[in-house]
Each structure stands twice: as C-alpha cells, then as structure tokens.
N, C-alpha and C. Protein backbone atom coordinates (compact mmCIF):
# COMPACT_ATOMS: atom_id res chain seq x y z
N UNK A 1 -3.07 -17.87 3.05
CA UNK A 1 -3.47 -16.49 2.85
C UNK A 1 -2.61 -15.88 1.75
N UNK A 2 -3.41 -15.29 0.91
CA UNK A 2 -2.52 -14.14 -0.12
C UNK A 2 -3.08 -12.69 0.17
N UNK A 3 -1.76 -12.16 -0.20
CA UNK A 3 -1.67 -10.68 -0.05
C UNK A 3 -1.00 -10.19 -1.32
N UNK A 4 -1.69 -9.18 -1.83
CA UNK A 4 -1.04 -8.26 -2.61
C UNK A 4 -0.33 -6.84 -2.10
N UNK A 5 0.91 -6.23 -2.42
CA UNK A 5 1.08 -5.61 -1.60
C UNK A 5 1.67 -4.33 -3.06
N UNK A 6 0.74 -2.92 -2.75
CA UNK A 6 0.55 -1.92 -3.97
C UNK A 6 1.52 -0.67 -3.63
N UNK A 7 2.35 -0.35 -4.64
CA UNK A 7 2.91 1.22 -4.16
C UNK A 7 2.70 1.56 -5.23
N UNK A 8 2.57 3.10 -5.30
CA UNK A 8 2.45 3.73 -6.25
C UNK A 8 3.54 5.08 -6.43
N UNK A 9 3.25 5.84 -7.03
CA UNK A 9 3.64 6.08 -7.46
C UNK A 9 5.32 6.98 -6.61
N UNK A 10 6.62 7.18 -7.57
CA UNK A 10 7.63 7.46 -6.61
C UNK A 10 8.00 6.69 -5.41
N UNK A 11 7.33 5.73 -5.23
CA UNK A 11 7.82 4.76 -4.42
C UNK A 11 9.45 4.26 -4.54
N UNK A 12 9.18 3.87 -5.71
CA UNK A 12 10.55 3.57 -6.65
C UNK A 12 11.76 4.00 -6.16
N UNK A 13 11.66 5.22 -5.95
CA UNK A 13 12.74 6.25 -5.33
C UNK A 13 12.93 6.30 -4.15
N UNK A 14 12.16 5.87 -3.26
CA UNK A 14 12.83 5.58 -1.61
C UNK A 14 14.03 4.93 -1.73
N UNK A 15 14.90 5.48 -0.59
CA UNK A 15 16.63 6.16 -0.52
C UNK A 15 16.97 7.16 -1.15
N UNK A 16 15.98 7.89 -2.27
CA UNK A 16 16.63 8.66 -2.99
C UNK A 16 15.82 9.98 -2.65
N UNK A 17 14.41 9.90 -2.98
CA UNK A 17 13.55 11.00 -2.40
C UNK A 17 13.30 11.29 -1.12
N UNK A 18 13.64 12.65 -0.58
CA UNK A 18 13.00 13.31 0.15
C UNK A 18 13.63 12.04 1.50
N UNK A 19 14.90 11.84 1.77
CA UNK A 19 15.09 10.77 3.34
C UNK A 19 14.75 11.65 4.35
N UNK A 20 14.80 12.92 4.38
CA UNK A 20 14.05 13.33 5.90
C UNK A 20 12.67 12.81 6.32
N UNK A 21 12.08 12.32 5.09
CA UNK A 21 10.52 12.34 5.69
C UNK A 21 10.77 10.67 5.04
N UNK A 22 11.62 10.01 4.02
CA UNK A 22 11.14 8.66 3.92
C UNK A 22 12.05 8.01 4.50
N UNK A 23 13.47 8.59 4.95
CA UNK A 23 14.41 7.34 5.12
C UNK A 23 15.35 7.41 4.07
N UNK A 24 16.43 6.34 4.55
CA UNK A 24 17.53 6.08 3.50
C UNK A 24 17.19 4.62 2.89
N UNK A 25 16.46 3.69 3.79
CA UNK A 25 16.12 2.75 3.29
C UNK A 25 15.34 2.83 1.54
N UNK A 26 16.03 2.07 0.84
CA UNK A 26 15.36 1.39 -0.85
C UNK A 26 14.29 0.86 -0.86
N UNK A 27 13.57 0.88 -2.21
CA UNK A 27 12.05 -0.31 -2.38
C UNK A 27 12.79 -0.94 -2.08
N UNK A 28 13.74 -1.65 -2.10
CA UNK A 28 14.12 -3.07 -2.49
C UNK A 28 14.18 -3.68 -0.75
N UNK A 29 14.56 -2.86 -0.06
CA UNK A 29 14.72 -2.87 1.26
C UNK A 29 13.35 -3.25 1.99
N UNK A 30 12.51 -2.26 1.37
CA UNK A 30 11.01 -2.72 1.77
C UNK A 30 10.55 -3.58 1.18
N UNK A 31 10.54 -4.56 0.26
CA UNK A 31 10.28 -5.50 0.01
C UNK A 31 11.00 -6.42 0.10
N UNK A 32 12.26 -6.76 0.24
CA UNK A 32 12.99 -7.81 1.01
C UNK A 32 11.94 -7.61 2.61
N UNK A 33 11.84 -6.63 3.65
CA UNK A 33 11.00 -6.65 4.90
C UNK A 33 9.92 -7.42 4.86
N UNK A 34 9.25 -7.39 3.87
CA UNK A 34 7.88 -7.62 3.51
C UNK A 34 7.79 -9.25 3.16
N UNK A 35 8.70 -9.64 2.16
CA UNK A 35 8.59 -10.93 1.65
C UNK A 35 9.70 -11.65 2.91
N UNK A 36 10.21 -11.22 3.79
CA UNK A 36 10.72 -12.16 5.05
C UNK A 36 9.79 -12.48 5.78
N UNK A 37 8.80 -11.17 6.15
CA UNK A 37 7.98 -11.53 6.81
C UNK A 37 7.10 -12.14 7.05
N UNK A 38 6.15 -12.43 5.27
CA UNK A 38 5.53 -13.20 4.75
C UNK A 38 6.09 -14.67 4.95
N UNK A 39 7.36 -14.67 4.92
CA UNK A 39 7.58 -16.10 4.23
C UNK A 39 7.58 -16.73 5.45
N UNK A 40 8.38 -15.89 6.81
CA UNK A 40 8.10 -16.84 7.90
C UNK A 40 6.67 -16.94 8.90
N UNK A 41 5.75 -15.84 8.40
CA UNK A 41 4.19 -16.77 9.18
C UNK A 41 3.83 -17.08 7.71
N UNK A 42 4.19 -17.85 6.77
CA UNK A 42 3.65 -18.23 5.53
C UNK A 42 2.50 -18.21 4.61
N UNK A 43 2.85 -16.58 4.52
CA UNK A 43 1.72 -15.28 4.28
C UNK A 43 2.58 -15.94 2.62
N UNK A 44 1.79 -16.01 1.40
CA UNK A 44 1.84 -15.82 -0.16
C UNK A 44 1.92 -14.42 -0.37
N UNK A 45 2.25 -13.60 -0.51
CA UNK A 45 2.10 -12.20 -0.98
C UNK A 45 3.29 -12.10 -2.04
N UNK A 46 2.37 -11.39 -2.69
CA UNK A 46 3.53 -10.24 -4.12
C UNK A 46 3.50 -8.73 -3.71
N UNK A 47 4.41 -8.47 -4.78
CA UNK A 47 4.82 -6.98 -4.12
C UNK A 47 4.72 -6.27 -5.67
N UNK A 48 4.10 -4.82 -5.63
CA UNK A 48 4.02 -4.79 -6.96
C UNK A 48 4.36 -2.93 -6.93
N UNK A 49 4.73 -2.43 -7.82
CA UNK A 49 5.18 -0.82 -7.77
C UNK A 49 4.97 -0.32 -9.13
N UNK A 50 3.86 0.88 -9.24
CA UNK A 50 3.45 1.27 -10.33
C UNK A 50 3.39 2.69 -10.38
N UNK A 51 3.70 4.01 -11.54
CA UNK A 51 3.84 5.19 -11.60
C UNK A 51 2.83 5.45 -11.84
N UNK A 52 1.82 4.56 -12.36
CA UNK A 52 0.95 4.27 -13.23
C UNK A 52 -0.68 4.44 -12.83
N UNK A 53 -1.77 5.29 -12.62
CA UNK A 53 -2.44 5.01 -11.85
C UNK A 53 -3.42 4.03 -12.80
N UNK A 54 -3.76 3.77 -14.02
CA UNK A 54 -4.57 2.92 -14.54
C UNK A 54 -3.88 1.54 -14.19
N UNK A 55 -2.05 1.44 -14.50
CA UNK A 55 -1.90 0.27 -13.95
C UNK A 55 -1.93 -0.11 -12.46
N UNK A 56 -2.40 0.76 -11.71
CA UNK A 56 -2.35 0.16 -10.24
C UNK A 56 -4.17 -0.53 -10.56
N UNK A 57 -4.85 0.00 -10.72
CA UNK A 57 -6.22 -0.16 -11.13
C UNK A 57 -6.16 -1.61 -11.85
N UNK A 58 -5.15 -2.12 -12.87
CA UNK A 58 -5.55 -3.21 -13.26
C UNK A 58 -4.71 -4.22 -12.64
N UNK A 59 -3.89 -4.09 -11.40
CA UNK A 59 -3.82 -4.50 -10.29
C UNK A 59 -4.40 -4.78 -9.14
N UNK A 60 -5.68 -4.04 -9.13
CA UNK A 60 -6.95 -4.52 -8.09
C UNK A 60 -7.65 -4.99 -8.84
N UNK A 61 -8.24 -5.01 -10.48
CA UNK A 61 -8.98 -6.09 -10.49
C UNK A 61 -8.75 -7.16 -11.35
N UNK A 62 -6.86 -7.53 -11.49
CA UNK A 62 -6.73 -8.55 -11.23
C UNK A 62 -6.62 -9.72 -10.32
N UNK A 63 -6.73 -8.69 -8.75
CA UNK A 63 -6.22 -9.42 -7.97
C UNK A 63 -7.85 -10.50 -7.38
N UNK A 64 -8.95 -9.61 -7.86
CA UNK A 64 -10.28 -10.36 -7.77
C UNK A 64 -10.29 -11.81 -7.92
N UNK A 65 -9.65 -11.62 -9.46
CA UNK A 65 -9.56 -13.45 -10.06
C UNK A 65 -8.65 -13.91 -9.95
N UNK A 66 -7.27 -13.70 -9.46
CA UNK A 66 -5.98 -14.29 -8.78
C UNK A 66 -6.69 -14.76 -7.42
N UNK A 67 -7.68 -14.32 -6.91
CA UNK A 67 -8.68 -14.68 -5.37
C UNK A 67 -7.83 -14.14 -4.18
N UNK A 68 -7.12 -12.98 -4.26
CA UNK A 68 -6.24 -12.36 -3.31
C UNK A 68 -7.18 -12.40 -2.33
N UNK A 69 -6.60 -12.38 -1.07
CA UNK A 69 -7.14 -12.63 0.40
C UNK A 69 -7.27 -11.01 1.06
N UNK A 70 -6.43 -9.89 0.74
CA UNK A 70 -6.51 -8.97 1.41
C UNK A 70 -4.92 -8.19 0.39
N UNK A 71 -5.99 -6.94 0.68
CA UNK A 71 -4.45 -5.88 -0.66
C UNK A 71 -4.27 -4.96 0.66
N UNK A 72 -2.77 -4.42 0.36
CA UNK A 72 -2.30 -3.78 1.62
C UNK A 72 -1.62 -2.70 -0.22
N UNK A 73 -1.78 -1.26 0.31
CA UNK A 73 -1.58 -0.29 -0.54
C UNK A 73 -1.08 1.09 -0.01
N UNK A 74 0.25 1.49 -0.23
CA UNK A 74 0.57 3.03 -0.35
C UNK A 74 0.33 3.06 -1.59
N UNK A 75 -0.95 4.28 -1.99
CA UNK A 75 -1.02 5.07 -3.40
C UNK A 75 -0.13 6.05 -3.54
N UNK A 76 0.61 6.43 -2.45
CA UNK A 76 1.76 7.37 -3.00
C UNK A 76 0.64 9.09 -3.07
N UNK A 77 0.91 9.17 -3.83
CA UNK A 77 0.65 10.87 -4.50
C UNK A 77 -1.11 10.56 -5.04
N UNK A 78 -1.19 9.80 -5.88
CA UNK A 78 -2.79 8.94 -5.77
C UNK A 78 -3.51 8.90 -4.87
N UNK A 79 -3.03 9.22 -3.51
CA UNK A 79 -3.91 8.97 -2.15
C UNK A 79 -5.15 10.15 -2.32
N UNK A 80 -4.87 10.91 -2.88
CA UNK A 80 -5.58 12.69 -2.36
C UNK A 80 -5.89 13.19 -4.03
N UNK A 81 -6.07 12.00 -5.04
CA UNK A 81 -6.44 12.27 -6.45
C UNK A 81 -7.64 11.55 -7.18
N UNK A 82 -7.28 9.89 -6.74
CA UNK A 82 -7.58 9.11 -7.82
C UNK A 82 -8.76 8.34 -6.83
N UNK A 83 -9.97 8.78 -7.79
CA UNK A 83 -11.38 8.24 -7.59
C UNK A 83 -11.19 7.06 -8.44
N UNK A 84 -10.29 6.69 -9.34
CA UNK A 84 -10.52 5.44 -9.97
C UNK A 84 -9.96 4.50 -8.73
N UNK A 85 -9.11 4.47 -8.44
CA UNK A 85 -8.26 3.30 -7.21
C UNK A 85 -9.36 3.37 -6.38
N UNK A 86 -10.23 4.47 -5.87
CA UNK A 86 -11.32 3.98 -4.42
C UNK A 86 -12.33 3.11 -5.17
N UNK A 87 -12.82 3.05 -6.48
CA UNK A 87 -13.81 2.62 -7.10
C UNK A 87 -13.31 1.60 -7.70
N UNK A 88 -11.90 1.39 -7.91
CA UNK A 88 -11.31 0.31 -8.47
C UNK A 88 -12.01 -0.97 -7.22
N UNK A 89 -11.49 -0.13 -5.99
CA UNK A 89 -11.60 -1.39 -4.53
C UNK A 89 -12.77 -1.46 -4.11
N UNK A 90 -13.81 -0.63 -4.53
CA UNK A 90 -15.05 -0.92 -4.21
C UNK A 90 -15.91 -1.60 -5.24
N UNK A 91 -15.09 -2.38 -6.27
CA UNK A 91 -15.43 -2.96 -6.96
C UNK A 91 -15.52 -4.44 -7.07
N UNK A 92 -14.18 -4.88 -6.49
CA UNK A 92 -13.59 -6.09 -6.29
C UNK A 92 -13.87 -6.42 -4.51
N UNK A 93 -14.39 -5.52 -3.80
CA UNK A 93 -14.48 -5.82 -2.11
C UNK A 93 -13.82 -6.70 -1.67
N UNK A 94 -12.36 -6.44 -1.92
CA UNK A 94 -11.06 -7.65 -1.09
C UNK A 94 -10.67 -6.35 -0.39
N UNK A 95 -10.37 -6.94 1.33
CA UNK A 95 -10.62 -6.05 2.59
C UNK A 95 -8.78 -5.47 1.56
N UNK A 96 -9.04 -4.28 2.41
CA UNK A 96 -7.22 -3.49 1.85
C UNK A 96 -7.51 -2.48 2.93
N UNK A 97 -5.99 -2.28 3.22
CA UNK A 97 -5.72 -1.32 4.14
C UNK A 97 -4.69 -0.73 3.72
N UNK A 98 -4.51 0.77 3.81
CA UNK A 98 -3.50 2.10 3.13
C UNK A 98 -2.39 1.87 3.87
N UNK A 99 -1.76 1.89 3.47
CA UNK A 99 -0.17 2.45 4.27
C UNK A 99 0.41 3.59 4.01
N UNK A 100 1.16 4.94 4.78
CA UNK A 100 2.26 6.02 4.52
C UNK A 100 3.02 5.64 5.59
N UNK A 101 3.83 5.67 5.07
CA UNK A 101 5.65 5.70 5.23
C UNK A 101 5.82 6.87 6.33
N UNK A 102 5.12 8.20 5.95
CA UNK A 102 5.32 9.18 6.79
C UNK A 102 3.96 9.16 7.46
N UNK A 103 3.47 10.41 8.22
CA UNK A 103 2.01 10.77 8.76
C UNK A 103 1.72 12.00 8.32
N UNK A 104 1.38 11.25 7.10
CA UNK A 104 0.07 12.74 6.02
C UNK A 104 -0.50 13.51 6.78
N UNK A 105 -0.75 13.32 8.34
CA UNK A 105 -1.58 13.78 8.71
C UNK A 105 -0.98 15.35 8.72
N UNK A 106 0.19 15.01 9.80
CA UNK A 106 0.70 16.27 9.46
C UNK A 106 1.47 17.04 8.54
N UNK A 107 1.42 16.66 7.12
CA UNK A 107 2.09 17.52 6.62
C UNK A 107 1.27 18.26 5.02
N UNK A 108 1.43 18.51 4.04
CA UNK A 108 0.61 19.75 3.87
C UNK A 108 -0.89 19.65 3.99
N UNK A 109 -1.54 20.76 3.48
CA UNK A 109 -3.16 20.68 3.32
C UNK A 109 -3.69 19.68 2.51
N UNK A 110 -2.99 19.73 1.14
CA UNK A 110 -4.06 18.83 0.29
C UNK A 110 -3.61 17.28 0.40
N UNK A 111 -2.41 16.99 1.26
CA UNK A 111 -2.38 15.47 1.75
C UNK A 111 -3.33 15.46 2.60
N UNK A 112 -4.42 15.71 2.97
CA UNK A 112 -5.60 15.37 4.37
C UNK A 112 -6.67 14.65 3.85
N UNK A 113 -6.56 14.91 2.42
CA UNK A 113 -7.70 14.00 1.41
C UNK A 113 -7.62 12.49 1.37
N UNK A 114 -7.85 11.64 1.35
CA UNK A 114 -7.91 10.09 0.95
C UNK A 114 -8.92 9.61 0.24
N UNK A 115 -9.27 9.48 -0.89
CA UNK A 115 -9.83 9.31 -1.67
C UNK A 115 -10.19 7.62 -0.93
N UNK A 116 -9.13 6.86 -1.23
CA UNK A 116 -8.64 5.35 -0.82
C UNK A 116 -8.90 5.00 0.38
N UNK A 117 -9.21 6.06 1.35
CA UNK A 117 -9.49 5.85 2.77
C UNK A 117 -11.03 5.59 2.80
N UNK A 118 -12.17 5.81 2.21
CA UNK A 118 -13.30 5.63 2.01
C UNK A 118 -13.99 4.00 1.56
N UNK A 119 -12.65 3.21 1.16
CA UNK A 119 -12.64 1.72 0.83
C UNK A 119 -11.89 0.94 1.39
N UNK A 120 -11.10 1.49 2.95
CA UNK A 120 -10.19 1.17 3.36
C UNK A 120 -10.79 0.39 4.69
N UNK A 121 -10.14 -0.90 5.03
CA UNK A 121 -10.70 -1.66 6.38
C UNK A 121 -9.99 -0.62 7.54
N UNK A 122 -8.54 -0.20 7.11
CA UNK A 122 -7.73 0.43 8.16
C UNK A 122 -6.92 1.03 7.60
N UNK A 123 -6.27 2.48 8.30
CA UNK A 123 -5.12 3.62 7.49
C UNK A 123 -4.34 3.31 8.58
N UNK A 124 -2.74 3.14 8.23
CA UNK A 124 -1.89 3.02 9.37
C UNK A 124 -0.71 4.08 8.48
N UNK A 125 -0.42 4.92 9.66
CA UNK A 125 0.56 5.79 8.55
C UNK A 125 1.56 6.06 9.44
N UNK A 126 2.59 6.75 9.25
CA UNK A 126 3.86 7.44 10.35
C UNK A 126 4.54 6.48 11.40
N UNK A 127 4.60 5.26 10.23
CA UNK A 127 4.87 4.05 10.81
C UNK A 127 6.12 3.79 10.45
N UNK A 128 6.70 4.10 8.92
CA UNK A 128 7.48 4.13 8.34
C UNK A 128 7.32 2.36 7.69
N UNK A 129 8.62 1.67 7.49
CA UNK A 129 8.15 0.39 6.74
C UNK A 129 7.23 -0.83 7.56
N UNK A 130 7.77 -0.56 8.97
CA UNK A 130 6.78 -1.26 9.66
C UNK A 130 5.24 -1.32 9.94
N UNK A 131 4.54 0.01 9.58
CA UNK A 131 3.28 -0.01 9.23
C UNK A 131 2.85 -0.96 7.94
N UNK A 132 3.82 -1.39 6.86
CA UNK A 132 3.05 -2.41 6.34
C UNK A 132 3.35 -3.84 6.76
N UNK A 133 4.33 -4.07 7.88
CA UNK A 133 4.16 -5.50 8.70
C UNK A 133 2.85 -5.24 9.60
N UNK A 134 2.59 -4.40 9.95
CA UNK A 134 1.41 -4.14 11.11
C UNK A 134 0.04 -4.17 10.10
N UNK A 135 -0.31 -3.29 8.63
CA UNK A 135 -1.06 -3.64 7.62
C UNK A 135 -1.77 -5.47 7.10
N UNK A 136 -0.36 -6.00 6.92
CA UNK A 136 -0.15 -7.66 6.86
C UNK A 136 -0.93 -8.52 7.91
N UNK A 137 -0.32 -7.81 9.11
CA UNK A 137 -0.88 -8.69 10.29
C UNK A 137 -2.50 -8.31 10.70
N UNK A 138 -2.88 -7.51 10.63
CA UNK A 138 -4.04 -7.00 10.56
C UNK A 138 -5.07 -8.09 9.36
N UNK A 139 -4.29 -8.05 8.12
CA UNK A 139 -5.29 -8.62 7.17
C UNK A 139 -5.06 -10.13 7.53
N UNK A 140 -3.80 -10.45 7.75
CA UNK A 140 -4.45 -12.34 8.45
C UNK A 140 -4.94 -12.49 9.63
N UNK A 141 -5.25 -11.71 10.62
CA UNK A 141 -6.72 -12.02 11.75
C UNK A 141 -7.19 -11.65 11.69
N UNK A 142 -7.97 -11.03 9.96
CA UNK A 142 -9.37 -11.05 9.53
C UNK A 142 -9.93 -12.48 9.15
C-alpha cells in the first residue's frame, strides 16, 4: 500500500503557531509519527508540506501516476477556500481523507466550510496527530 500524506499550508510552523490549539509538538515530530507508523505495518507513504495551494494540486495529480493507494490531507487554511484541491481530488478519484489537528468544528464561523470535505471518504479532526494514524488505518482496510 502507498500513501501520500498532504499539509498545507502553516503546517510548517507547528511548535511554533498558535500551541494552545496545535501543541508544542514540530512537523518534524509529525512526520517522524507517521513514517514509524508506516514503516512498522509496512504502509510506503511520503510526507509532503506545501504553502502553496497550486503546489498541493500538483501533488494530487501526481500522485494519480505515482498509482498512490489512498492520500490522507490537512489543507490547513485551504480547507474553507480552495475549489481547486476538491476538484484537484475529484479528478484523480484516489479515496483521501482530511485531517485537523484541532476540531474546526468548534472554532470560528468561516472554518465550518470544507470545500475538501465534498471529495473526502472520511473527516477526522480534534484528534490532534493521532487522527492521521487513525486517517492511515482507515485507508489500508479499504
């Protein structure tokens, strides 16, 4: 199985932004989590972090012809903007499921949008980093 695994934007800055609502934990922290986890049920996954929303976009449809098995994605700030990323994934139809760190649900108004949730197999949020081990496991017993 391969997995691509997408953050976007300000991701970068976890430990540094906003630790009441993300933590003190680093990307680097979450992706060391991610690629342990992978490596011991011997999940292939990359990990990829972009500010960028065209480059997250040419990250889903590269991952078409790389033949990725399932994309696991926090869009970050992109979640509640970018009609290109939902149309990016409804383009390439490799199952993906959203991840937040926190639970959008509750916090302001215009986080309630998900653009990305409309192409999404599953939203797991207010999980913190373990919602994307629970994301992972989800896409290999599809």
């Amino acid at each position: 199985m391969k997995i691509l695994v997408l953050n976007g934007p300000n991701l970068n800055m976890l430990g540094i932004r906003e630790p009441g609502i993300y933590g003190n934990s680093t990307y680097d922290d979450l992706v060391k989590k991610i690629t342990d986890h992978c490596n011991a049920k011997g999940i292939d996954v990359e990990c990829k972090q972009s500010n960028h929303e065209g480059t997250l976009v040419d990250y889903i449809q590269q991952a078409y012809f790389d033949k990725v098995d399932g994309i696991v994605i926090n869009p970050g700030a992109y979640t509640h903007t970018s009609v290109a990323l939902l149309d990016a994934f409804k383009s390439v139809s490799i199952p993906m499921v959203e991840v937040h760190i926190s639970d959008v649900s509750t916090r302001e108004a215009f986080r309630q949008v998900s653009y990305v949730s409309y192409a999404a197999s599953r939203t797991i949020m207010g999980k913190g980093f373990d919602g994307y081990i629970e994301a992972i496991e989800y896409l290999a017993s599809m």
